[in-house]
PDB file of N, CA and C in Angstrom:
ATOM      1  N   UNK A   1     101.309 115.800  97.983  1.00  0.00           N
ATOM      2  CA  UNK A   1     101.990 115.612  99.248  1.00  0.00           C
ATOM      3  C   UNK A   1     101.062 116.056 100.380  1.00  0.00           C
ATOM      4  N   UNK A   2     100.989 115.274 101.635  1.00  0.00           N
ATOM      5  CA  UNK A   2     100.237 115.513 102.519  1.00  0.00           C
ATOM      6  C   UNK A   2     100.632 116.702 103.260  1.00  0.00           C
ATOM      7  N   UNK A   3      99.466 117.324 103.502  1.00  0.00           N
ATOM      8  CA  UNK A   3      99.735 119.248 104.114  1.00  0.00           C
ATOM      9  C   UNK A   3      99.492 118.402 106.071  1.00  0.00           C
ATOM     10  N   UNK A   4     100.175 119.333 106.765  1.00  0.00           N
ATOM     11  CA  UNK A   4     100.192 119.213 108.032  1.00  0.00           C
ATOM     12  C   UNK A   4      98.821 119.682 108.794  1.00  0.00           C
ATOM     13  N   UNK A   5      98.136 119.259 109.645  1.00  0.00           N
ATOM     14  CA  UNK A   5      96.832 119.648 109.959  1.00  0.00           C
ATOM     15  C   UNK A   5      96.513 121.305 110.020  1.00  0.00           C
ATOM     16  N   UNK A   6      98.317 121.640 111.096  1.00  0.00           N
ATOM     17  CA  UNK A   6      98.007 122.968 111.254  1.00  0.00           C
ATOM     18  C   UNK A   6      97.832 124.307 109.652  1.00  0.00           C
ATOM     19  N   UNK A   7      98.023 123.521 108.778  1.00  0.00           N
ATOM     20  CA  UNK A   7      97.801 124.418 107.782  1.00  0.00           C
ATOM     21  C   UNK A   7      96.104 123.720 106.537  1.00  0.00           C
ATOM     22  N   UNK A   8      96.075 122.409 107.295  1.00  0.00           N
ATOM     23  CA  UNK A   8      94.231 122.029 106.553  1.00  0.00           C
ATOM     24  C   UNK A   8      93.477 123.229 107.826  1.00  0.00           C
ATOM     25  N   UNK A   9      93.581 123.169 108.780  1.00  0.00           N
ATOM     26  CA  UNK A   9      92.230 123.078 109.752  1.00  0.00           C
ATOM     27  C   UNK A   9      92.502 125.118 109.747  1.00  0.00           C
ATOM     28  N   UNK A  10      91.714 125.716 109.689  1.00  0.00           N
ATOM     29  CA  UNK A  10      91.555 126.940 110.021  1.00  0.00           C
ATOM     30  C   UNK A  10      90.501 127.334 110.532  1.00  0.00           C
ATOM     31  N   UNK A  11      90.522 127.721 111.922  1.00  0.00           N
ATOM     32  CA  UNK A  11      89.159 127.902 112.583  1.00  0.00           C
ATOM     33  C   UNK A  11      88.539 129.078 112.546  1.00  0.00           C
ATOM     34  N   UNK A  12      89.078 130.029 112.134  1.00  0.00           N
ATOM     35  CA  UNK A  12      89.428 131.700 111.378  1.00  0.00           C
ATOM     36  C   UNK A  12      88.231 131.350 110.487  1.00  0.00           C
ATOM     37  N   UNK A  13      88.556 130.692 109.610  1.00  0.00           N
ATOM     38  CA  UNK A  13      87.861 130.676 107.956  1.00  0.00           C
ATOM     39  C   UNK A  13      86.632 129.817 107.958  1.00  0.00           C
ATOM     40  N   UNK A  14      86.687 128.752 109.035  1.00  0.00           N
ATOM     41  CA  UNK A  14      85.188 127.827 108.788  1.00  0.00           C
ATOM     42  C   UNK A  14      85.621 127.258 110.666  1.00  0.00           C
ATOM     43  N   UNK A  15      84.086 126.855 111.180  1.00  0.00           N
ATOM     44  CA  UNK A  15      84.646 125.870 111.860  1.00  0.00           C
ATOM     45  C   UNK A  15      83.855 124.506 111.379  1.00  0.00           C
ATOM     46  N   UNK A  16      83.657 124.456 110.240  1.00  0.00           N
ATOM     47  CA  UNK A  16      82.666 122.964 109.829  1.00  0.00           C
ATOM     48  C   UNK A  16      83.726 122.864 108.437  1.00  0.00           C
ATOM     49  N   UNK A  17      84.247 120.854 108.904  1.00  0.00           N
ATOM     50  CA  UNK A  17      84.841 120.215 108.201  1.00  0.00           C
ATOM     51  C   UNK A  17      84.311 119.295 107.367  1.00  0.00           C
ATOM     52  N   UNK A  18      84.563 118.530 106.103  1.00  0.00           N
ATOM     53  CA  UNK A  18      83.846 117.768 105.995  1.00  0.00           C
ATOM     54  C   UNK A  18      85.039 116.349 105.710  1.00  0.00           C
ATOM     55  N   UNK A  19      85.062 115.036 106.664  1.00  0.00           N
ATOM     56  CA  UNK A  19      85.987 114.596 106.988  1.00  0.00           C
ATOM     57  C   UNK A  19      85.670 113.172 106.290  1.00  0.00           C
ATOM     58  N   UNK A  20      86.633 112.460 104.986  1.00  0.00           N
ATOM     59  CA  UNK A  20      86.186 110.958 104.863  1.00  0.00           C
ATOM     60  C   UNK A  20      87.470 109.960 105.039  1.00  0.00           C
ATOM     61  N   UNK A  21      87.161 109.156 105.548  1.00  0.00           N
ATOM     62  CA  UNK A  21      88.298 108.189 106.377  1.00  0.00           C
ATOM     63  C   UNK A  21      87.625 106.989 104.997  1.00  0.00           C
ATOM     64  N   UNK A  22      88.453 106.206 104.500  1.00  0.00           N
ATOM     65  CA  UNK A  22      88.121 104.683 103.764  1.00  0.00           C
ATOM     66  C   UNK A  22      89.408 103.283 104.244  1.00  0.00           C
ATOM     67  N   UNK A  23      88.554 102.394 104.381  1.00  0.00           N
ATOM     68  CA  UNK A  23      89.429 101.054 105.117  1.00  0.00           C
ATOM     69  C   UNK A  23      90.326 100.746 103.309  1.00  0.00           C
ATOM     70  N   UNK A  24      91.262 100.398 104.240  1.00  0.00           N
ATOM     71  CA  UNK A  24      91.925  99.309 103.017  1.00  0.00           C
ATOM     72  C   UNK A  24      92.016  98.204 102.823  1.00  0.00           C
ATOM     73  N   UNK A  25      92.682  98.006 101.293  1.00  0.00           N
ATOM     74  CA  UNK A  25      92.389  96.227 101.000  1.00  0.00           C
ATOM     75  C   UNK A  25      91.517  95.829 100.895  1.00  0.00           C
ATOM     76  N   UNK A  26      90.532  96.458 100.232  1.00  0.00           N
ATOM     77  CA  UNK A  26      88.843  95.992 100.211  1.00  0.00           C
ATOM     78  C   UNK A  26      87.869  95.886 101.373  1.00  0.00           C
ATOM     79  N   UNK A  27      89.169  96.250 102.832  1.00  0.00           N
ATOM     80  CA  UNK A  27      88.244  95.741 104.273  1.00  0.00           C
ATOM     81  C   UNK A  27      86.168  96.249 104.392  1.00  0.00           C
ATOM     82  N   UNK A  28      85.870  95.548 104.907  1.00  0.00           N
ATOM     83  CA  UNK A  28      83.897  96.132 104.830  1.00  0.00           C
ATOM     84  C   UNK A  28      84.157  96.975 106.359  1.00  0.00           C
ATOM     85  N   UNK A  29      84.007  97.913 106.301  1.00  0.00           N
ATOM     86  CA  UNK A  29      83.085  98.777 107.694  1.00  0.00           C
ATOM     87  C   UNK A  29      81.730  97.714 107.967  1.00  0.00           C
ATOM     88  N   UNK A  30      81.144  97.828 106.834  1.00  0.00           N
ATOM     89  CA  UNK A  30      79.159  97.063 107.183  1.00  0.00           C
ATOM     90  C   UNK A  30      78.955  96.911 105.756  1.00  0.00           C
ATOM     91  N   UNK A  31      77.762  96.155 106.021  1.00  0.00           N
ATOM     92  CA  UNK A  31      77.078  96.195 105.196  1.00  0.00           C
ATOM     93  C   UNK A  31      77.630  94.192 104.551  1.00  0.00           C
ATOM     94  N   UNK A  32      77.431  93.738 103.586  1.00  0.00           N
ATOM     95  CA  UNK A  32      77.359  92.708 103.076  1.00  0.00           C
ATOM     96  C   UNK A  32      78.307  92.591 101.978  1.00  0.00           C
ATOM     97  N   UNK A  33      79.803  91.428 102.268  1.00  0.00           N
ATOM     98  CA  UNK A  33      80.809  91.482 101.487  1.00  0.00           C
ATOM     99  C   UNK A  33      80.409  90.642 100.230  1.00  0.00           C
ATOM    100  N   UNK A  34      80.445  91.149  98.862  1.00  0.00           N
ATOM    101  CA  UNK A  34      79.389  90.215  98.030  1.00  0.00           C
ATOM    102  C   UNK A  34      80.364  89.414  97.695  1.00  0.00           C
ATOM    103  N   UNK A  35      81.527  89.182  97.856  1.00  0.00           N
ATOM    104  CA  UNK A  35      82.576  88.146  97.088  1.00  0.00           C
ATOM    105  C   UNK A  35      82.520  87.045  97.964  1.00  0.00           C
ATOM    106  N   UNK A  36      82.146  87.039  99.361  1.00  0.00           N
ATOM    107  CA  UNK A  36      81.968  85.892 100.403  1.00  0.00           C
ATOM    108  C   UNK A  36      80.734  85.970 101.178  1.00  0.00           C
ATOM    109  N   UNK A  37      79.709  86.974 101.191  1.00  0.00           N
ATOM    110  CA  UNK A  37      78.632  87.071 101.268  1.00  0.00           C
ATOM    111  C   UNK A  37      78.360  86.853 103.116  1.00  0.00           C
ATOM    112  N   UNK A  38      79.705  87.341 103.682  1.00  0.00           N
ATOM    113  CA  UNK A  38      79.626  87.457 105.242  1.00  0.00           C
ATOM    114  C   UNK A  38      79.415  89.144 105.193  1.00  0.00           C
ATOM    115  N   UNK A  39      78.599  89.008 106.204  1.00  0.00           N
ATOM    116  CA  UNK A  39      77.724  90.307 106.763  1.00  0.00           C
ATOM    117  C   UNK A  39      78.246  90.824 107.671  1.00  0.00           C
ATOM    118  N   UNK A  40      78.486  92.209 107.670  1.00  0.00           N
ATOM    119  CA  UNK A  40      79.665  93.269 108.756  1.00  0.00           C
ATOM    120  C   UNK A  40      78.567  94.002 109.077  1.00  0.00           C
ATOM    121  N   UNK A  41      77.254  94.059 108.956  1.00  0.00           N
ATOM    122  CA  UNK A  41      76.025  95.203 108.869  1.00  0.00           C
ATOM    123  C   UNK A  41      76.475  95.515 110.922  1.00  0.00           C
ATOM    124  N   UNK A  42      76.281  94.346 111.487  1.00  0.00           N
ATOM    125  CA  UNK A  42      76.227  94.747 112.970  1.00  0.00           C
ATOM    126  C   UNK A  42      77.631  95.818 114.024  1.00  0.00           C
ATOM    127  N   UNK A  43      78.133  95.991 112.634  1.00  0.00           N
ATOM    128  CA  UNK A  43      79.478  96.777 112.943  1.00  0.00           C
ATOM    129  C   UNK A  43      79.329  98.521 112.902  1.00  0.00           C
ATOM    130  N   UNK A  44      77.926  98.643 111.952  1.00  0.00           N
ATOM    131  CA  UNK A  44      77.453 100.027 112.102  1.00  0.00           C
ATOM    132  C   UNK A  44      77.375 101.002 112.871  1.00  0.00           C
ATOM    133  N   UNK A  45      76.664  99.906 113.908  1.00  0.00           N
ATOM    134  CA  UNK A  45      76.152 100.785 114.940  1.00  0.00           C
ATOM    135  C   UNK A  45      77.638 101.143 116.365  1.00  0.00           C
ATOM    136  N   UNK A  46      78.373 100.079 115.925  1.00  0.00           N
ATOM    137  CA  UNK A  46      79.579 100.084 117.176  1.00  0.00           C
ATOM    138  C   UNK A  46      80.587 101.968 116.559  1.00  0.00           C
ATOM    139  N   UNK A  47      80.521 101.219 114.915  1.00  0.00           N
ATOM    140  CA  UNK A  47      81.150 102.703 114.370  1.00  0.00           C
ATOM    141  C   UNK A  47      80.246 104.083 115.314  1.00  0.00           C
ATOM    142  N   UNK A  48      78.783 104.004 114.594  1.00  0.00           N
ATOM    143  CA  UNK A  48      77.893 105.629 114.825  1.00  0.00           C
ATOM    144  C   UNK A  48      78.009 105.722 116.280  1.00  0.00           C
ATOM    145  N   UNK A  49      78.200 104.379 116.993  1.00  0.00           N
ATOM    146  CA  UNK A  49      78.354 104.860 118.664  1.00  0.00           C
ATOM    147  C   UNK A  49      79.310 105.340 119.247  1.00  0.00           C
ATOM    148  N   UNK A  50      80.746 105.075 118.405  1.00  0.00           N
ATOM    149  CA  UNK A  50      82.088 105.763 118.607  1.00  0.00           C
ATOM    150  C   UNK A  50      81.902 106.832 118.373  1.00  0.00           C
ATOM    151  N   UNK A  51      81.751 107.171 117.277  1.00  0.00           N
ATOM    152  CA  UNK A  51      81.532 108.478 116.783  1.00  0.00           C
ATOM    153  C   UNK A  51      81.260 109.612 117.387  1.00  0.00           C
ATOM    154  N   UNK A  52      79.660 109.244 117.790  1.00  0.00           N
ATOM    155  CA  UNK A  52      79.350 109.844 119.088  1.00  0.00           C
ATOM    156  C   UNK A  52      79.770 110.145 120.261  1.00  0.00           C
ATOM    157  N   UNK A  53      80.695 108.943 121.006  1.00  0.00           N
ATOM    158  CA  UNK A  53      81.367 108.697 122.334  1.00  0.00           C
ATOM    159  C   UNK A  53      82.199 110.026 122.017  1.00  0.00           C
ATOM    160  N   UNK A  54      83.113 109.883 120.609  1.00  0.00           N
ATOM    161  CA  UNK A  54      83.956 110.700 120.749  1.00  0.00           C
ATOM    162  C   UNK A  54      83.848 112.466 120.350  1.00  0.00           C
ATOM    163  N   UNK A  55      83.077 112.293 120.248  1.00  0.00           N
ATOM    164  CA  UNK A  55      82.528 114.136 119.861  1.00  0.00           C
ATOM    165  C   UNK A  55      81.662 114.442 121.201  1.00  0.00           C
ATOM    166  N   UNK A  56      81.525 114.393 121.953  1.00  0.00           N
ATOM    167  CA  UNK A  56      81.584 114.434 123.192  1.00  0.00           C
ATOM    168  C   UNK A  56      82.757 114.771 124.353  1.00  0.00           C
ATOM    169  N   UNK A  57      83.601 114.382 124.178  1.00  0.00           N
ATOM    170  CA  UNK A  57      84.545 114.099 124.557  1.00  0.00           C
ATOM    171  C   UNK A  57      85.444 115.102 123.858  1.00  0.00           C
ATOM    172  N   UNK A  58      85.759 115.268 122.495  1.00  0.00           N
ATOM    173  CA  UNK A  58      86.372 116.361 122.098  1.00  0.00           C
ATOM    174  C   UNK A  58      85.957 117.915 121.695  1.00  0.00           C
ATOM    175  N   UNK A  59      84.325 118.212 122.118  1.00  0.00           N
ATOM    176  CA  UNK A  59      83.629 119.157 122.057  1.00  0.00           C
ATOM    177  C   UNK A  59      83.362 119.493 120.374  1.00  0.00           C
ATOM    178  N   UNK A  60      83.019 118.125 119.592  1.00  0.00           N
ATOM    179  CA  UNK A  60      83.036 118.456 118.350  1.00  0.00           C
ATOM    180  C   UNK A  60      81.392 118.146 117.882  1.00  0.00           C
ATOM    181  N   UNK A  61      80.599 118.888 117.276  1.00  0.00           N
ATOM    182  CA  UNK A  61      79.318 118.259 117.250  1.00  0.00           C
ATOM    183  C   UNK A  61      79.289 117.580 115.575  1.00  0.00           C
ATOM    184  N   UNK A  62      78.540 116.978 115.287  1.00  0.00           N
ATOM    185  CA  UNK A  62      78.493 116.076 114.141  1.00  0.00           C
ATOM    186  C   UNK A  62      77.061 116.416 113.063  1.00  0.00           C
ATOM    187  N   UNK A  63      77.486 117.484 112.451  1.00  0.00           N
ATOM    188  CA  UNK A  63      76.311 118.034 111.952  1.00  0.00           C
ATOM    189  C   UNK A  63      75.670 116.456 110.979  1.00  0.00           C
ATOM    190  N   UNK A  64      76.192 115.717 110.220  1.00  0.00           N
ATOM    191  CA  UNK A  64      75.659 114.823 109.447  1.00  0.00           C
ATOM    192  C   UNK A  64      76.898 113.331 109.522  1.00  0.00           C
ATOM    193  N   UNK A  65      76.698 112.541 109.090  1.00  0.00           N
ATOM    194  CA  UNK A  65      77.427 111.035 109.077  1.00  0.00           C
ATOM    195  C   UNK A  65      76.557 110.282 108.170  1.00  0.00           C
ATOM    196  N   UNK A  66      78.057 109.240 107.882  1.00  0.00           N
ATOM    197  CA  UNK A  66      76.964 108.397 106.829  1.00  0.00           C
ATOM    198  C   UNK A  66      78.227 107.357 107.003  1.00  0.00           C
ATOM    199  N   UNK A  67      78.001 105.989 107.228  1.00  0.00           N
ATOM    200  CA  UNK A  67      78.566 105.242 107.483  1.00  0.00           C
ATOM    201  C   UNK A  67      78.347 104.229 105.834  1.00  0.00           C
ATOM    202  N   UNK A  68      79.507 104.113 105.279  1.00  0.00           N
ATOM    203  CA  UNK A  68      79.188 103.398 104.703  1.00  0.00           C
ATOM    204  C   UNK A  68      79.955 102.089 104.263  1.00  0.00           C
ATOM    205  N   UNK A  69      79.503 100.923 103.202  1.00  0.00           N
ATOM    206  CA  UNK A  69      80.352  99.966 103.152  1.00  0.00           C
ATOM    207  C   UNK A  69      81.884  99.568 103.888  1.00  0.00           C
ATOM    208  N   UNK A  70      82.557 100.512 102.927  1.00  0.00           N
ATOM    209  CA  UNK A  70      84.125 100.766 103.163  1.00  0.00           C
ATOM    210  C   UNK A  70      84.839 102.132 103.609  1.00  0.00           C
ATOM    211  N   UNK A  71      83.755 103.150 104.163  1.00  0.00           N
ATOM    212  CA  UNK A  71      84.675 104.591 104.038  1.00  0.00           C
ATOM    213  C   UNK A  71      83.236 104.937 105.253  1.00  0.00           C
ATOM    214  N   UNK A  72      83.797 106.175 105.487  1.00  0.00           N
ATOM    215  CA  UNK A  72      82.657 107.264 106.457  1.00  0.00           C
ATOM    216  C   UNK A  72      83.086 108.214 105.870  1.00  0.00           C
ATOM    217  N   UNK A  73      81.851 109.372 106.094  1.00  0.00           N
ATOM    218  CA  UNK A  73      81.748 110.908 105.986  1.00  0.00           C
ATOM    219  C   UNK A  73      81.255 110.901 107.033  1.00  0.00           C
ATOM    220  N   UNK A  74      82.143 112.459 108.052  1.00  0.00           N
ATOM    221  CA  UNK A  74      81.261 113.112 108.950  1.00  0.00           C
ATOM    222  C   UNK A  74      81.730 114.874 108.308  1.00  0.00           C
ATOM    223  N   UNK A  75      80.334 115.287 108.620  1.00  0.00           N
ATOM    224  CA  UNK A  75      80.401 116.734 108.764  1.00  0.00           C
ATOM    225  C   UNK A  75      80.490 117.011 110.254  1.00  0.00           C
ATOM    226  N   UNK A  76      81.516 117.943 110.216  1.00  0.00           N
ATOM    227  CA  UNK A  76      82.037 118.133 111.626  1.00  0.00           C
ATOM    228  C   UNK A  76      81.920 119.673 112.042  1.00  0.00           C
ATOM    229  N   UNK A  77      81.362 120.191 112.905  1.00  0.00           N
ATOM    230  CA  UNK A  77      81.507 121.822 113.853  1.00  0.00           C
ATOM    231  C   UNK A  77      82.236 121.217 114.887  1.00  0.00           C
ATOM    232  N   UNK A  78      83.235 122.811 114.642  1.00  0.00           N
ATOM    233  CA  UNK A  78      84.124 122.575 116.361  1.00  0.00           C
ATOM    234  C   UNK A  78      83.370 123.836 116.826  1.00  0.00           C
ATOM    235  N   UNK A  79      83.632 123.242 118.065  1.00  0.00           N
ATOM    236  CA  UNK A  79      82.953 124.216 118.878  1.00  0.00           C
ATOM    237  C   UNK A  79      83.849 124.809 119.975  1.00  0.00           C
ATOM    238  N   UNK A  80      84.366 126.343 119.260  1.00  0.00           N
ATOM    239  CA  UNK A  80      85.970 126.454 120.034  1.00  0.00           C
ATOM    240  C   UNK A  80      85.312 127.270 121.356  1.00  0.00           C
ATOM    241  N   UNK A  81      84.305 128.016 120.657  1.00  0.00           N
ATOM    242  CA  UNK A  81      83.199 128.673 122.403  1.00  0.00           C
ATOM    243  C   UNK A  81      83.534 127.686 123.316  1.00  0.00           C
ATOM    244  N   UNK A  82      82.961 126.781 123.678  1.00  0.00           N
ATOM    245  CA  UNK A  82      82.883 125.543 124.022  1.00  0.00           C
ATOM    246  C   UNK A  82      84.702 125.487 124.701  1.00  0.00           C
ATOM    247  N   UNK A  83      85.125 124.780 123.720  1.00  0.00           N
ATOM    248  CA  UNK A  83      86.310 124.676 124.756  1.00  0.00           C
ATOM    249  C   UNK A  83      86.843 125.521 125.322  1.00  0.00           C
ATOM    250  N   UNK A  84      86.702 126.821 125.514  1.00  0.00           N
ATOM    251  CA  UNK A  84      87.179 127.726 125.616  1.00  0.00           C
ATOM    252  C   UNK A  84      86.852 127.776 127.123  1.00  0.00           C
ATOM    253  N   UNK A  85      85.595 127.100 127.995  1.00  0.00           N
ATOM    254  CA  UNK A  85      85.698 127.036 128.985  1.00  0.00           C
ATOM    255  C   UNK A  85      86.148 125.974 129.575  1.00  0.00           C
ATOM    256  N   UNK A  86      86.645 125.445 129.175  1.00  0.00           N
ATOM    257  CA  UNK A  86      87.189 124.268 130.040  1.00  0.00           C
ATOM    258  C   UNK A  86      88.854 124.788 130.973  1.00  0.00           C
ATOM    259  N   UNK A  87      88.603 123.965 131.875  1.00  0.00           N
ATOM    260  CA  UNK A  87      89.795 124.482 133.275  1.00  0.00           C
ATOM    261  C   UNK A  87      91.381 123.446 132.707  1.00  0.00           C
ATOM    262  N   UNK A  88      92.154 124.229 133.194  1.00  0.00           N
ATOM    263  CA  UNK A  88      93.221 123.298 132.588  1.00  0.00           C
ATOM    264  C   UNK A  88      93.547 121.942 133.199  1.00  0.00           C
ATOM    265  N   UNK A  89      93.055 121.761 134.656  1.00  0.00           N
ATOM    266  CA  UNK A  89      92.477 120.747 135.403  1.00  0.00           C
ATOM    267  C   UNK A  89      91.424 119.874 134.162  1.00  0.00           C
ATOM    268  N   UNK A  90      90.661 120.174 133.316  1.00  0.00           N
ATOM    269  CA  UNK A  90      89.567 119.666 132.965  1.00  0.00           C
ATOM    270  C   UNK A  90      90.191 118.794 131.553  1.00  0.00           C
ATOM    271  N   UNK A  91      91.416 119.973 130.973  1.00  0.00           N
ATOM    272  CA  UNK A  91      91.837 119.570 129.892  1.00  0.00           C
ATOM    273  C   UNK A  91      92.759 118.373 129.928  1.00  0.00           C
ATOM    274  N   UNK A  92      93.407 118.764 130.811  1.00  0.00           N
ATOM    275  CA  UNK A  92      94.314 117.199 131.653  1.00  0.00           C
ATOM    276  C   UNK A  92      93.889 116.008 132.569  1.00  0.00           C
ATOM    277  N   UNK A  93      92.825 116.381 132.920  1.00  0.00           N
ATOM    278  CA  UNK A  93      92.121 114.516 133.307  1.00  0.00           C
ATOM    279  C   UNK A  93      91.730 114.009 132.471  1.00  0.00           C
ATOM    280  N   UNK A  94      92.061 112.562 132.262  1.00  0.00           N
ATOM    281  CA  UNK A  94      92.150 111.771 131.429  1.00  0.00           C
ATOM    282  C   UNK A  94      90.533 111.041 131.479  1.00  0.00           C
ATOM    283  N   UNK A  95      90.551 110.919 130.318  1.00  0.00           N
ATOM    284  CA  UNK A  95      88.725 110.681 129.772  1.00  0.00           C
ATOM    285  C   UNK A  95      88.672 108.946 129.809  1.00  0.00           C
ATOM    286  N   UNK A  96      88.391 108.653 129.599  1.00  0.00           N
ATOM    287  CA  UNK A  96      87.629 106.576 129.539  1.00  0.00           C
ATOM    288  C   UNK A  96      86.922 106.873 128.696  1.00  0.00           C
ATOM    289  N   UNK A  97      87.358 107.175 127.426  1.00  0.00           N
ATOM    290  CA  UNK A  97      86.860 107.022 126.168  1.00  0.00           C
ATOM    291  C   UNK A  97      87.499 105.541 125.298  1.00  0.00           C
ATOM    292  N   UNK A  98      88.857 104.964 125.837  1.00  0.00           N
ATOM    293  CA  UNK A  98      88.953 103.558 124.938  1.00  0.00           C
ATOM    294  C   UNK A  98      88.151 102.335 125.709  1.00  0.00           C
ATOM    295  N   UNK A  99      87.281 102.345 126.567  1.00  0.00           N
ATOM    296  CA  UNK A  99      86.736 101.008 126.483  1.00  0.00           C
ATOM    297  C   UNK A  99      85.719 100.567 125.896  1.00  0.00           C
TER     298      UNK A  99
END
């Protein structure tokens, strides 16, 4: 049964996660679907650039990534120093991170 974040994430005990997301239904992230032999490879880089956009944005740094076929790994540091200065003005303006 799935545990609620507030009892996975403990920033007490570690602040480095190691996080894997996988598509379903066989979907390709990248790389080359061999049953129809259409190519998702140019989808890589849109993923590693999100990635980025968004650890920025949530003060999370990305110690390692690996993008692959159907799934990602990121190793993740939070960096609670870090947020810790932000103004509550800072925490409530809204970012332009979906375009």
């Amino acid at each position: 049964m799935p545990k609620p974040r507030s009892q996975q994430i403990s920033l007490l005990d570690t602040p480095f996660y190691h996080i894997c997301s996988r598509t379903v239904r066989k979907a390709f992230l990248c790389g080359v679907d061999q049953e129809t032999g259409v190519s998702f490879e140019h989808r890589r880089v849109w993923i590693e650039q999100r990635i980025f956009q968004l650890a920025q944005v949530f003060f999370i740094d990305i110690c390692a990534h690996a993008v692959m076929h159907n799934h990602l790994h990121l190793v993740l540091h939070v960096d609670s120093e870090r947020v810790k200065t932000w103004s509550t003005a800072q925490v409530l303006e809204p970012q332009c991170i979906w375009r």
